[in-house]
N, C-alpha and C. Protein backbone atom coordinates (compact mmCIF):
# COMPACT_ATOMS: atom_id res chain seq x y z
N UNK A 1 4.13 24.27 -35.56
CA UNK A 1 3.52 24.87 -34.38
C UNK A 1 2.17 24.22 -34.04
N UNK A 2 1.23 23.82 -35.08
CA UNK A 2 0.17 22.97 -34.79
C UNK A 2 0.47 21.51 -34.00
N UNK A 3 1.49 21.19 -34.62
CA UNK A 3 1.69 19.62 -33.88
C UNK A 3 2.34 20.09 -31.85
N UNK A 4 3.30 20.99 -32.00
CA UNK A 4 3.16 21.29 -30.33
C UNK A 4 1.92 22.05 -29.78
N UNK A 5 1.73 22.69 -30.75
CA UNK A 5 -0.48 22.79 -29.78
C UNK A 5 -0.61 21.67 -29.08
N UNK A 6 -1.12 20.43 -30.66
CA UNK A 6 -1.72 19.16 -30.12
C UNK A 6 -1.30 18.46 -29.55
N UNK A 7 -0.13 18.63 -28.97
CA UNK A 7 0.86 18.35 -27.92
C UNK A 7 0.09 18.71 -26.45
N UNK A 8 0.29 19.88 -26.43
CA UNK A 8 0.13 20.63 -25.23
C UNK A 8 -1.38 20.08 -24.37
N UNK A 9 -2.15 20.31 -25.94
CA UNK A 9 -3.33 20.12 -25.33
C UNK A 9 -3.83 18.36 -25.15
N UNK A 10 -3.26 17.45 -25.87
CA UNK A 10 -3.36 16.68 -25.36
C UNK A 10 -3.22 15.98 -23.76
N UNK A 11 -1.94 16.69 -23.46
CA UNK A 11 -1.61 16.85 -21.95
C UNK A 11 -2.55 17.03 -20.96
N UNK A 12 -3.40 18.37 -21.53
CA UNK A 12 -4.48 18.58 -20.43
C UNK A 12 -5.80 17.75 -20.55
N UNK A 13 -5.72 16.90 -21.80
CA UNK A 13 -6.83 16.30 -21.60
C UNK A 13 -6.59 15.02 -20.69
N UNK A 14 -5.54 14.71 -20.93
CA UNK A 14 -5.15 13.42 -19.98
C UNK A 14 -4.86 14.01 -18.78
N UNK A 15 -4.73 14.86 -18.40
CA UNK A 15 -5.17 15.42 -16.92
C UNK A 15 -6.58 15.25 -16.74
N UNK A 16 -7.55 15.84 -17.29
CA UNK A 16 -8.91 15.95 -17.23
C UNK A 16 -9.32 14.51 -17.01
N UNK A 17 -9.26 13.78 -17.66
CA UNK A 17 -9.56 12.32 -18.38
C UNK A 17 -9.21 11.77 -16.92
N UNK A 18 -8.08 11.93 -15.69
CA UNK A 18 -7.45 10.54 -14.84
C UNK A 18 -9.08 10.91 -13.87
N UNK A 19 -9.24 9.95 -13.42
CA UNK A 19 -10.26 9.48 -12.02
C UNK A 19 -9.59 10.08 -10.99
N UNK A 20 -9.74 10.96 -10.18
CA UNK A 20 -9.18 11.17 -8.81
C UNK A 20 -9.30 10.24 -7.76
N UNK A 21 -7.97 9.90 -6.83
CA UNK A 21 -8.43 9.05 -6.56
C UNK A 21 -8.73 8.97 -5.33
N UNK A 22 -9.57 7.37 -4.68
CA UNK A 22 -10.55 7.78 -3.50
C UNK A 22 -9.60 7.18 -2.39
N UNK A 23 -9.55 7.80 -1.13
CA UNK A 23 -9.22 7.46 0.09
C UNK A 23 -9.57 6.52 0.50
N UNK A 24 -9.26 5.41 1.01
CA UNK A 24 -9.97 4.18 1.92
C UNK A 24 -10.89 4.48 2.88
N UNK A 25 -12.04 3.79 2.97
CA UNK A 25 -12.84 4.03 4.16
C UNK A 25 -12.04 3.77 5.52
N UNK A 26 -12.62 4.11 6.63
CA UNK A 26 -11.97 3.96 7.87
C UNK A 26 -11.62 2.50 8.44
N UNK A 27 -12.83 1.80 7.90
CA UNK A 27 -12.64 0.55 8.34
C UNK A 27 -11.58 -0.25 7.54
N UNK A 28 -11.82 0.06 6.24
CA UNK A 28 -10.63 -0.33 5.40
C UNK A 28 -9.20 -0.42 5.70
N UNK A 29 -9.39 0.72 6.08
CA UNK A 29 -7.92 1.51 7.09
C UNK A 29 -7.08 0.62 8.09
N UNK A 30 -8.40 0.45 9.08
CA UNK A 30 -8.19 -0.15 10.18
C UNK A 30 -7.95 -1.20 9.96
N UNK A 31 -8.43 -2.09 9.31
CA UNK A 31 -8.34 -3.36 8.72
C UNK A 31 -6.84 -3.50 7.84
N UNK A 32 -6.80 -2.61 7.23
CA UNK A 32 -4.77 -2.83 6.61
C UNK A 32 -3.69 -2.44 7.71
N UNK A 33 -4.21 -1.28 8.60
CA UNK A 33 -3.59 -1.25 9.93
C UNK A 33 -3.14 -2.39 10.47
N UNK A 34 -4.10 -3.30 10.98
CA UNK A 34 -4.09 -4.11 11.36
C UNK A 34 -3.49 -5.13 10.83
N UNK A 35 -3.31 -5.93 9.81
CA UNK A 35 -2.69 -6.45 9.15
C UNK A 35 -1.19 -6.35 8.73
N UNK A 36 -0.60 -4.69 8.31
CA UNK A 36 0.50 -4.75 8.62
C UNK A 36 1.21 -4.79 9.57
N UNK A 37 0.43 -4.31 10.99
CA UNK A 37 0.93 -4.42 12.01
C UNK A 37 1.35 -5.73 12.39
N UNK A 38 0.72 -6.77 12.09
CA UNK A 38 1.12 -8.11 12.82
C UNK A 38 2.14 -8.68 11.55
N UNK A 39 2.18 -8.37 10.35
CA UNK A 39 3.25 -8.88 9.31
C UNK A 39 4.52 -8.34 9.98
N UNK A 40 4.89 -6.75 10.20
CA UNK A 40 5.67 -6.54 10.99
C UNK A 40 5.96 -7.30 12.05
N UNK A 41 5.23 -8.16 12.84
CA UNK A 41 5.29 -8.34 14.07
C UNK A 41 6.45 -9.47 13.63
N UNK A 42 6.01 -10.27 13.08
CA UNK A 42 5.79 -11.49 12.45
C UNK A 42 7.22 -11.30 11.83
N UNK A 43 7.81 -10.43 11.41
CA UNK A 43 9.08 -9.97 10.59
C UNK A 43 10.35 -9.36 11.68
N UNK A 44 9.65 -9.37 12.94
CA UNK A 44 10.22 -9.28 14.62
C UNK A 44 10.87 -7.44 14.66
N UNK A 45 10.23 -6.95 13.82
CA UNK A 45 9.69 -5.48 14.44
C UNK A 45 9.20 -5.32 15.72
N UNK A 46 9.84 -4.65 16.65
CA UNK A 46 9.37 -4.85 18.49
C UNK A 46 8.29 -2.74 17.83
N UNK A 47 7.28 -3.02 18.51
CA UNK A 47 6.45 -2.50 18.99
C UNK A 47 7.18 -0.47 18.93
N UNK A 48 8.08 -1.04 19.82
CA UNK A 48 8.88 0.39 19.97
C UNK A 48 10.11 0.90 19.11
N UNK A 49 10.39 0.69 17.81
CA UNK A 49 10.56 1.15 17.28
C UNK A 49 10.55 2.05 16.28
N UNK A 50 11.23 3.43 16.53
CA UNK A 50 10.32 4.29 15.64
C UNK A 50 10.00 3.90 13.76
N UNK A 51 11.13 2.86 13.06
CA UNK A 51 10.17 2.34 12.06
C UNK A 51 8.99 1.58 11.62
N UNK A 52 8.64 1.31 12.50
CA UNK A 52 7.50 -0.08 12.62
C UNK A 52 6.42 1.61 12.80
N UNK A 53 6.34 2.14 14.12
CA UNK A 53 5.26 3.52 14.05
C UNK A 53 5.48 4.02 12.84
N UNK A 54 6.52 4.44 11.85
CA UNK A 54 6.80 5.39 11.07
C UNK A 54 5.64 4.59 9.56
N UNK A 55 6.30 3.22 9.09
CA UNK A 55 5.11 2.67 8.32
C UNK A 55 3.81 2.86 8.48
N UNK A 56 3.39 2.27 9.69
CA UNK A 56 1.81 2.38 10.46
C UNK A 56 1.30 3.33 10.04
N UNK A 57 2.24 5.18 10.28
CA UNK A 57 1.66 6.26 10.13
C UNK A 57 1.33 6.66 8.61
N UNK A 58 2.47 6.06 8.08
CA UNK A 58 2.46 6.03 6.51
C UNK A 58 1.14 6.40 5.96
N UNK A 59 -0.06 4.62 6.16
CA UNK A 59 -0.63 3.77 5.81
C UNK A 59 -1.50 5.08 5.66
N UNK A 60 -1.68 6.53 6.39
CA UNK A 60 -2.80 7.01 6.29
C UNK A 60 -3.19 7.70 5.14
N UNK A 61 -1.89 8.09 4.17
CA UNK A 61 -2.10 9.23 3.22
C UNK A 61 -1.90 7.96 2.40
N UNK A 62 -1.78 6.55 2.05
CA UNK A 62 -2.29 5.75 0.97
C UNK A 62 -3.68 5.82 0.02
N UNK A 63 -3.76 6.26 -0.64
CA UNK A 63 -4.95 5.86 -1.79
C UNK A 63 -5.90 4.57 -1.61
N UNK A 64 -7.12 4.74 -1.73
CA UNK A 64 -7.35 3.12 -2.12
C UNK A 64 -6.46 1.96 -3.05
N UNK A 65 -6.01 2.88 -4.41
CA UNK A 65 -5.44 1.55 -5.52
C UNK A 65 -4.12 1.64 -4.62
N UNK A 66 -3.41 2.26 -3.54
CA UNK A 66 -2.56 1.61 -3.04
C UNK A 66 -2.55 1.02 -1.85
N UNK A 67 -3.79 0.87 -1.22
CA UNK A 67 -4.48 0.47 -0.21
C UNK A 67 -4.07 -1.20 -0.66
N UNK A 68 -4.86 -1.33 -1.99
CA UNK A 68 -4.66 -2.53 -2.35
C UNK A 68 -3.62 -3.84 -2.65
N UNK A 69 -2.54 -2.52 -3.26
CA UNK A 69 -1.26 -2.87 -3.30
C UNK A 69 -0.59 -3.29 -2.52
N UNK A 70 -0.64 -2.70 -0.96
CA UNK A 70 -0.26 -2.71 0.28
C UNK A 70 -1.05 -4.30 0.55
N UNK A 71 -2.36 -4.52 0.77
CA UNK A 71 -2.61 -5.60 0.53
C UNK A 71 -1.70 -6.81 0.16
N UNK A 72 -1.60 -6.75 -1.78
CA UNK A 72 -1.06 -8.03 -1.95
C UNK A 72 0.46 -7.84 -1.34
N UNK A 73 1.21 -7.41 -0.91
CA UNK A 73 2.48 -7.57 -0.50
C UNK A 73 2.36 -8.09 0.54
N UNK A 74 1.68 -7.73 1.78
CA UNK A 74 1.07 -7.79 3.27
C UNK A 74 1.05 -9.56 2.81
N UNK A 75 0.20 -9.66 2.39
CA UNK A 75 -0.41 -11.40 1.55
C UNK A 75 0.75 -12.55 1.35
N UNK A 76 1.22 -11.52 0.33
CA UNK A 76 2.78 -12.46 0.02
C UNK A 76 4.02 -12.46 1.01
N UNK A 77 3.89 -11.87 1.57
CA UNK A 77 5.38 -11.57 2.90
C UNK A 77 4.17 -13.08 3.89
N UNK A 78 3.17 -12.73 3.84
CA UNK A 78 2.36 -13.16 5.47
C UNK A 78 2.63 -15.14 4.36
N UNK A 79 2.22 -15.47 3.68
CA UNK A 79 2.39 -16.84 2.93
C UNK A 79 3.96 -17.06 2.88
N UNK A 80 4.49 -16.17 1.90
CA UNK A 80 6.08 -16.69 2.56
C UNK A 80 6.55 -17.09 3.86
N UNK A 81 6.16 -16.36 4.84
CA UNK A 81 6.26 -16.86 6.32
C UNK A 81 5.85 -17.72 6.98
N UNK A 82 4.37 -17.98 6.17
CA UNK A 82 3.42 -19.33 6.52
C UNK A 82 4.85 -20.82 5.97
N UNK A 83 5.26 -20.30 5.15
CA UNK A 83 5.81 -21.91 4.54
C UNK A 83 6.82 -21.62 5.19
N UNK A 84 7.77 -20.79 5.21
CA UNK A 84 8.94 -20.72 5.76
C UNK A 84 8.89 -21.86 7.42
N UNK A 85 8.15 -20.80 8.08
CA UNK A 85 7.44 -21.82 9.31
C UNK A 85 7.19 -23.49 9.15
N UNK A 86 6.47 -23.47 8.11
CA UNK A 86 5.83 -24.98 7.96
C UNK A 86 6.89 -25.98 7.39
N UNK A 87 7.99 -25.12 6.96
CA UNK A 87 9.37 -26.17 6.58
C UNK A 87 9.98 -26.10 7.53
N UNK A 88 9.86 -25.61 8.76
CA UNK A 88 11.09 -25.41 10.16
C UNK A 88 10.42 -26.34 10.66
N UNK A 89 9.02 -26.58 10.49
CA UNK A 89 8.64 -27.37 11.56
C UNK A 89 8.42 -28.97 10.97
N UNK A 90 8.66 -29.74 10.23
CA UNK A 90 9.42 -30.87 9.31
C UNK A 90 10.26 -31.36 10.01
């Protein structure tokens, strides 16, 4: 019975223990907004479709550490496309 105590309570300390985490500033925001918006573009998502708005809206309840995340993918889709391009045009 002691070892599921120190069970239990270990649990809540690693609750206690995580960092909550912080929201992106606005500009931050705007700035990954922006960025996925034109990767979409770029991926020939037209403007008016309700998935292309439905991501966008996503972007707002993201975290910063997934702010970031969102980032490197945004990065790697936008460079894959850079070369993809730069071998069509060869």
């Amino acid at each position: 019975s002691v070892m599921i105590y120190a069970y239990e309570v270990s649990g809540m300390i690693r609750i206690k223990t995580q960092k909550p985490t912080s929201q992106p500033t606005d500009a931050a925001y705007l700035k990954l907004k922006q960025y996925v918006a034109v990767i979409l573009d770029r991926l020939g998502m037209a403007n008016r479709l309700p998935l292309r708005n439905r991501i966008l809206e996503r972007l707002t309840v993201l975290n910063e550490k997934d702010t970031h995340l969102i980032q490197s993918i945004v990065k790697a889709l936008s460079d894959h496309l850079d070369q993809s391009n730069s071998g069509e045009n060869k």
